[in-house]
Each structure stands twice: as structure tokens, then as C-alpha cells.
N, C-alpha and C. Protein backbone atom coordinates (compact mmCIF):
# COMPACT_ATOMS: atom_id res chain seq x y z
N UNK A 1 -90.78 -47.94 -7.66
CA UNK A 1 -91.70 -48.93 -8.19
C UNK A 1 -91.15 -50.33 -7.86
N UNK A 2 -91.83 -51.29 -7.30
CA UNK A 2 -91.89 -52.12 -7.51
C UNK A 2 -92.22 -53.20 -8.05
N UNK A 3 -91.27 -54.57 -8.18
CA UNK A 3 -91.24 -55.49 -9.13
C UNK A 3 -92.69 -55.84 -9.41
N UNK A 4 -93.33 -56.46 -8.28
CA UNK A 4 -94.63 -56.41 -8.89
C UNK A 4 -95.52 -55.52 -9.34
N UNK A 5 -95.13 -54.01 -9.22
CA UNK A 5 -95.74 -53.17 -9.64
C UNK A 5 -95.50 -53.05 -11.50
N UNK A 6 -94.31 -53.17 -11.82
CA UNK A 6 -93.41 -53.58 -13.22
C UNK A 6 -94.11 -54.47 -13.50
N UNK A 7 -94.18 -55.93 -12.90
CA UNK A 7 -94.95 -56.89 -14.19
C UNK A 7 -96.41 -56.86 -14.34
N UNK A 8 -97.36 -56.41 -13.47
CA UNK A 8 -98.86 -55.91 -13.38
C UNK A 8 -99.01 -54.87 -14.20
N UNK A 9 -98.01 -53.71 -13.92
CA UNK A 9 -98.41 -52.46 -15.08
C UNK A 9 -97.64 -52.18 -16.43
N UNK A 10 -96.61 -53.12 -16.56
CA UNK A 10 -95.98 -53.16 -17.92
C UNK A 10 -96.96 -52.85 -18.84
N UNK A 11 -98.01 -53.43 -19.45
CA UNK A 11 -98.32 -53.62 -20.71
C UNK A 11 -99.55 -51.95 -20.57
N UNK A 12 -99.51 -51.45 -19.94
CA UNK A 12 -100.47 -50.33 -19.85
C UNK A 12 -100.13 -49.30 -19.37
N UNK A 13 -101.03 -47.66 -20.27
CA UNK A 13 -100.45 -46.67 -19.85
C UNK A 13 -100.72 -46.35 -18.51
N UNK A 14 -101.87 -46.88 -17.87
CA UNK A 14 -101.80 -46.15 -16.23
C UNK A 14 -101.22 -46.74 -15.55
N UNK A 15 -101.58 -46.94 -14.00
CA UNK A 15 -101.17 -47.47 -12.67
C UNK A 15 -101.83 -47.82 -11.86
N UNK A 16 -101.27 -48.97 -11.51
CA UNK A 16 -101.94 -49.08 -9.92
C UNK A 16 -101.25 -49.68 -9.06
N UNK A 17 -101.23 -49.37 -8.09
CA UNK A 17 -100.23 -49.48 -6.98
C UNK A 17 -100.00 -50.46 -5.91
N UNK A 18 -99.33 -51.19 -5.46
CA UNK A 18 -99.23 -52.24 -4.62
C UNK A 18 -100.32 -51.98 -3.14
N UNK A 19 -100.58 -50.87 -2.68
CA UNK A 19 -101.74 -50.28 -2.46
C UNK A 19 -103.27 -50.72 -2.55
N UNK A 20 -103.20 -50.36 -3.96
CA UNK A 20 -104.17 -50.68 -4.57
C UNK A 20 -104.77 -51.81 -4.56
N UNK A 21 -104.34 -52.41 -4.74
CA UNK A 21 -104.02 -53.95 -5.18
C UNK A 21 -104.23 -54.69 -3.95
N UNK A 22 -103.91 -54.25 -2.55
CA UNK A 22 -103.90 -54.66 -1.63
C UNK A 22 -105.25 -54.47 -1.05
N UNK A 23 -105.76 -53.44 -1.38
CA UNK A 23 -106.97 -53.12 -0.65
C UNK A 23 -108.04 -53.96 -1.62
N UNK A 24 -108.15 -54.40 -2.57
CA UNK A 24 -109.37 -54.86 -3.38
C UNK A 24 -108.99 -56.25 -3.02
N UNK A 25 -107.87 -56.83 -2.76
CA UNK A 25 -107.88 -58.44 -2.13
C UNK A 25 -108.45 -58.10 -0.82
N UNK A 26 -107.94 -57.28 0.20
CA UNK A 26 -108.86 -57.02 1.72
C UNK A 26 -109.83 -57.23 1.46
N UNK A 27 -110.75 -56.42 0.59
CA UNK A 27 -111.85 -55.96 0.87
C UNK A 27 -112.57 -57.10 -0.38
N UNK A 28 -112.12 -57.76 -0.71
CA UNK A 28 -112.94 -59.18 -1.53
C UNK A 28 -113.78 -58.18 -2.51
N UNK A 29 -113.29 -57.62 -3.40
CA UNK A 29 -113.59 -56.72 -4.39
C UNK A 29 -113.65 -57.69 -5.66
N UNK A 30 -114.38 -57.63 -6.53
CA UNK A 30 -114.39 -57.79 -7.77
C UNK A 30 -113.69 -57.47 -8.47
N UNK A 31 -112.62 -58.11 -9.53
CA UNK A 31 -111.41 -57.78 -10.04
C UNK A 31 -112.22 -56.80 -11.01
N UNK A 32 -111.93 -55.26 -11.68
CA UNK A 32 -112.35 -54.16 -12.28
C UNK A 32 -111.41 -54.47 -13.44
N UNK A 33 -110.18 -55.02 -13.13
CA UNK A 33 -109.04 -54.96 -13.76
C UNK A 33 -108.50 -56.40 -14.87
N UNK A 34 -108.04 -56.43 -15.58
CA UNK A 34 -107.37 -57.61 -16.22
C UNK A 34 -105.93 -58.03 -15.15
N UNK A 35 -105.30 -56.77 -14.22
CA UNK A 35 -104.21 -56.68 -13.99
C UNK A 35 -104.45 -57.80 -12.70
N UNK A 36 -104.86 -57.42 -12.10
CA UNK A 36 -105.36 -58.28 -11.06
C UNK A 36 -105.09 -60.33 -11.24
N UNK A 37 -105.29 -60.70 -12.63
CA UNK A 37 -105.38 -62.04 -12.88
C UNK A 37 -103.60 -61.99 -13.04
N UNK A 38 -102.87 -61.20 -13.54
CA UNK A 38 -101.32 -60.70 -14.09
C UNK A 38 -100.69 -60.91 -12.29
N UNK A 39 -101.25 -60.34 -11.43
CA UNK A 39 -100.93 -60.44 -10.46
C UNK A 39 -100.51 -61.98 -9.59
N UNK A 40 -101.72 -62.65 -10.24
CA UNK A 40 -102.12 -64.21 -9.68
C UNK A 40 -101.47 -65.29 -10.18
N UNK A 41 -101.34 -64.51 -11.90
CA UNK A 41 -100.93 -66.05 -12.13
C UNK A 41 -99.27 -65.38 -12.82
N UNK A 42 -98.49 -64.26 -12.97
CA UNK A 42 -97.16 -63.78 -13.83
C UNK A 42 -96.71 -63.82 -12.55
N UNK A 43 -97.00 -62.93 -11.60
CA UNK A 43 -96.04 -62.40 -10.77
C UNK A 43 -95.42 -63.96 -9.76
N UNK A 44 -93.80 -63.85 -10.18
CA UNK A 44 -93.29 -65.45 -9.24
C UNK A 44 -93.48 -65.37 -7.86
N UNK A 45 -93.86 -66.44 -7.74
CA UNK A 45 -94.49 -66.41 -6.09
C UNK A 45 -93.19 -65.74 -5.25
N UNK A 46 -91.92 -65.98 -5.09
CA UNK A 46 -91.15 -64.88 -4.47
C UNK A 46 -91.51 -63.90 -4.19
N UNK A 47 -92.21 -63.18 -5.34
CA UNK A 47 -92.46 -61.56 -5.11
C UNK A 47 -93.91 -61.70 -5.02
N UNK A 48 -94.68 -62.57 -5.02
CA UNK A 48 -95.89 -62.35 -4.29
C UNK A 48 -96.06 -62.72 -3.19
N UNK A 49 -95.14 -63.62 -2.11
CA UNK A 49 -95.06 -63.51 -0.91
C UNK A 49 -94.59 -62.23 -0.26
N UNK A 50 -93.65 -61.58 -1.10
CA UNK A 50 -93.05 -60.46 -0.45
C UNK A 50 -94.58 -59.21 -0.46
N UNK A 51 -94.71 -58.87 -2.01
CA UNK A 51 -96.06 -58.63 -1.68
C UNK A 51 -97.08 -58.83 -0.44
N UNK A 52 -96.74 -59.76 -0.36
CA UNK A 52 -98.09 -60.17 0.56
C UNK A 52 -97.10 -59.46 2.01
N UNK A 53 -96.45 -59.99 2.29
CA UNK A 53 -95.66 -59.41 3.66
C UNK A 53 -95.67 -57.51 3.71
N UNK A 54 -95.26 -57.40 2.67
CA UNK A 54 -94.93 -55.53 2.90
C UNK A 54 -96.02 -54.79 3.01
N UNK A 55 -96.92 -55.65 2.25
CA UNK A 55 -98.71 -54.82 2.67
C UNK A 55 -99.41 -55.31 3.19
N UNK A 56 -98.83 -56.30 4.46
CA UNK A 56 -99.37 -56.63 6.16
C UNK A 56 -100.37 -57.47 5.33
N UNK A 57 -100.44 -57.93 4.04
CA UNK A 57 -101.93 -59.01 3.67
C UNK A 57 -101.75 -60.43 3.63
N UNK A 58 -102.52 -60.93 4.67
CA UNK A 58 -102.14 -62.25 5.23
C UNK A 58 -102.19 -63.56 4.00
N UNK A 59 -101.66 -64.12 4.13
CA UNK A 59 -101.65 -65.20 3.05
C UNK A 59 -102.94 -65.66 2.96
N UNK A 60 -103.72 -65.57 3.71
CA UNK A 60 -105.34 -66.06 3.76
C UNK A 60 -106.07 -65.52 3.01
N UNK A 61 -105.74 -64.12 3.39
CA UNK A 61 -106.57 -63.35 2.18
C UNK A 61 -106.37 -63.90 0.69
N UNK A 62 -105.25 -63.65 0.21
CA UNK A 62 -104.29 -64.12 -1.14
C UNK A 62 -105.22 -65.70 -1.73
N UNK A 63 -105.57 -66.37 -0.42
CA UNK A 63 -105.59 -67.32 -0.83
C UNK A 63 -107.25 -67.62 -1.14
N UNK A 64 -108.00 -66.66 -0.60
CA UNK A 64 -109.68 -66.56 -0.52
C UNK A 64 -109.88 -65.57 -1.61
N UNK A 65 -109.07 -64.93 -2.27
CA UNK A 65 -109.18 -64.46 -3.12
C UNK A 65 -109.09 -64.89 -4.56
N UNK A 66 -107.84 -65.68 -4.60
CA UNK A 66 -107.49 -66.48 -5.77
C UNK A 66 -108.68 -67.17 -5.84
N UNK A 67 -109.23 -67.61 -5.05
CA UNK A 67 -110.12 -69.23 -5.51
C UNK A 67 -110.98 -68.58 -5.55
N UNK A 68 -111.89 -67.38 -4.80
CA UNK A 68 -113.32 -66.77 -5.47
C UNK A 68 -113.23 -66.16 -6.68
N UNK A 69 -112.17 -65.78 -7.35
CA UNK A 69 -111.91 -64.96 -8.14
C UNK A 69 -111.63 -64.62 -9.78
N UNK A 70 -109.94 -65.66 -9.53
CA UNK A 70 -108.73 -66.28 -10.31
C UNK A 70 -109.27 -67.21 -10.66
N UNK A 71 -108.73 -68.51 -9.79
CA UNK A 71 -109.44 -70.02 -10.48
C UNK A 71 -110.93 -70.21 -10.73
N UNK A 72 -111.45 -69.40 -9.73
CA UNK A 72 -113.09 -70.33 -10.36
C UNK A 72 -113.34 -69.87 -11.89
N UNK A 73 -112.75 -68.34 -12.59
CA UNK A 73 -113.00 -68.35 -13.66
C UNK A 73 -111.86 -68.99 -14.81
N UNK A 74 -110.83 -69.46 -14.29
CA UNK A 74 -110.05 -70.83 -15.45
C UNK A 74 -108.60 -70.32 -15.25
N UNK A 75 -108.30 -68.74 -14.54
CA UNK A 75 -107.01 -68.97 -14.64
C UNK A 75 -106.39 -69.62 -13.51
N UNK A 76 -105.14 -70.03 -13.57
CA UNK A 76 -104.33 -71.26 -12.73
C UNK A 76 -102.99 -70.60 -12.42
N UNK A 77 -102.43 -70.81 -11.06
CA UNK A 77 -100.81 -70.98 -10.99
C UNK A 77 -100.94 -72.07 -9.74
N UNK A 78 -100.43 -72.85 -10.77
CA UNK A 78 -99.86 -74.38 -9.99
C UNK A 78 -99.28 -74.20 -8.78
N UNK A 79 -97.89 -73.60 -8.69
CA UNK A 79 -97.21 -73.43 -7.79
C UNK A 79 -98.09 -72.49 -6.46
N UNK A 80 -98.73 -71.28 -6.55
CA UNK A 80 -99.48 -70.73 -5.57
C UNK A 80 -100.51 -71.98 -4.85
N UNK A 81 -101.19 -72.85 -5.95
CA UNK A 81 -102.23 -73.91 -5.10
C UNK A 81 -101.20 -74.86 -4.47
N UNK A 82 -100.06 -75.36 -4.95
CA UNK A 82 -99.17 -76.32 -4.05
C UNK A 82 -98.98 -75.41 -2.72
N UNK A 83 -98.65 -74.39 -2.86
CA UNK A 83 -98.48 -73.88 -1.41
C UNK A 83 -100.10 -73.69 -0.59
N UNK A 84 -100.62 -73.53 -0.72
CA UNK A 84 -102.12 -73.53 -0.34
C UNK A 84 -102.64 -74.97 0.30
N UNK A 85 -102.09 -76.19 -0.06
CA UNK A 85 -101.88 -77.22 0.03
C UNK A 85 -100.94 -77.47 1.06
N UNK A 86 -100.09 -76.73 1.02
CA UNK A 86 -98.99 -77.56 2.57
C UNK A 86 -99.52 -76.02 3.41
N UNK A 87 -100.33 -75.34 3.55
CA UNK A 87 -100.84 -73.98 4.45
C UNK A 87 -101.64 -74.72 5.56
């Protein structure tokens, strides 16, 4: 398991998998999940770049996702839009 798999599925009995997770940002999916926002705005960008690298998902995606998704409905991580900003 991985780290971001630990702070996304901590608080709940199931799972979902870095996988998972990867394919519903591809595929511009509708978050189903609360975990999904846990993803955007807990997980430290360290391990969501790495994220993003180990499951080949381009920072573009990450980043067309957050803003249709994440921010337009109020949640925020500062630090992910500063980098979005020097991209």
C-alpha cells in the first residue's frame, strides 16, 4: 500500500486503489467518492507528484481535474494552484 493509498483510505472500511483513482482523473469522471477531494487537497504534493508519475498521469490531467471538480466546488490546496501557475 501506498502512502497515498494510507491517507485517501484511512478513515474507511473499503478501498480504492491508486489505480482507481487514476482512471476516474483519465477519464474526467465525476468524483462518486468523498476520497477523491482527500486526494486533492491532504495528500502533500510530494506524494501527489509521485502519484502522478507511477500511474503515467500527466500533470495536465491532475490539473483539469482539480479545477472541474475540486475547486469549482470550494475545496482549495494553495500549494497544487502555485504550481499550476509556474506549469
Amino acid at each position: 500500500m501506498t502512502s497515498v493509498e494510507i491517507t485517501v483510505n484511512r478513515s474507511y472500511k473499503d478501498f480504492i486503489s491508486e489505480k482507481e483513482f487514476t482512471q476516474i482523473i483519465k477519464e474526467m469522471k465525476k468524483p462518486v467518492t468523498k476520497r477523491i477531494y482527500v486526494l486533492f487537497t491532504e495528500v502533500p504534493m510530494k506524494e501527489l507528484i509521485a502519484f502522478s508519475l507511477r500511474n503515467n498521469n500527466p500533470f495536465e490531467n491532475l490539473k483539469s481535474y482539480y479545477l472541474k471538480y475540486i475547486k469549482s466546488i470550494g475545496f482549495k490546496n494553495p500549494e497544487l494552484e502555485r504550481m499550476f501557475e509556474n506549469d
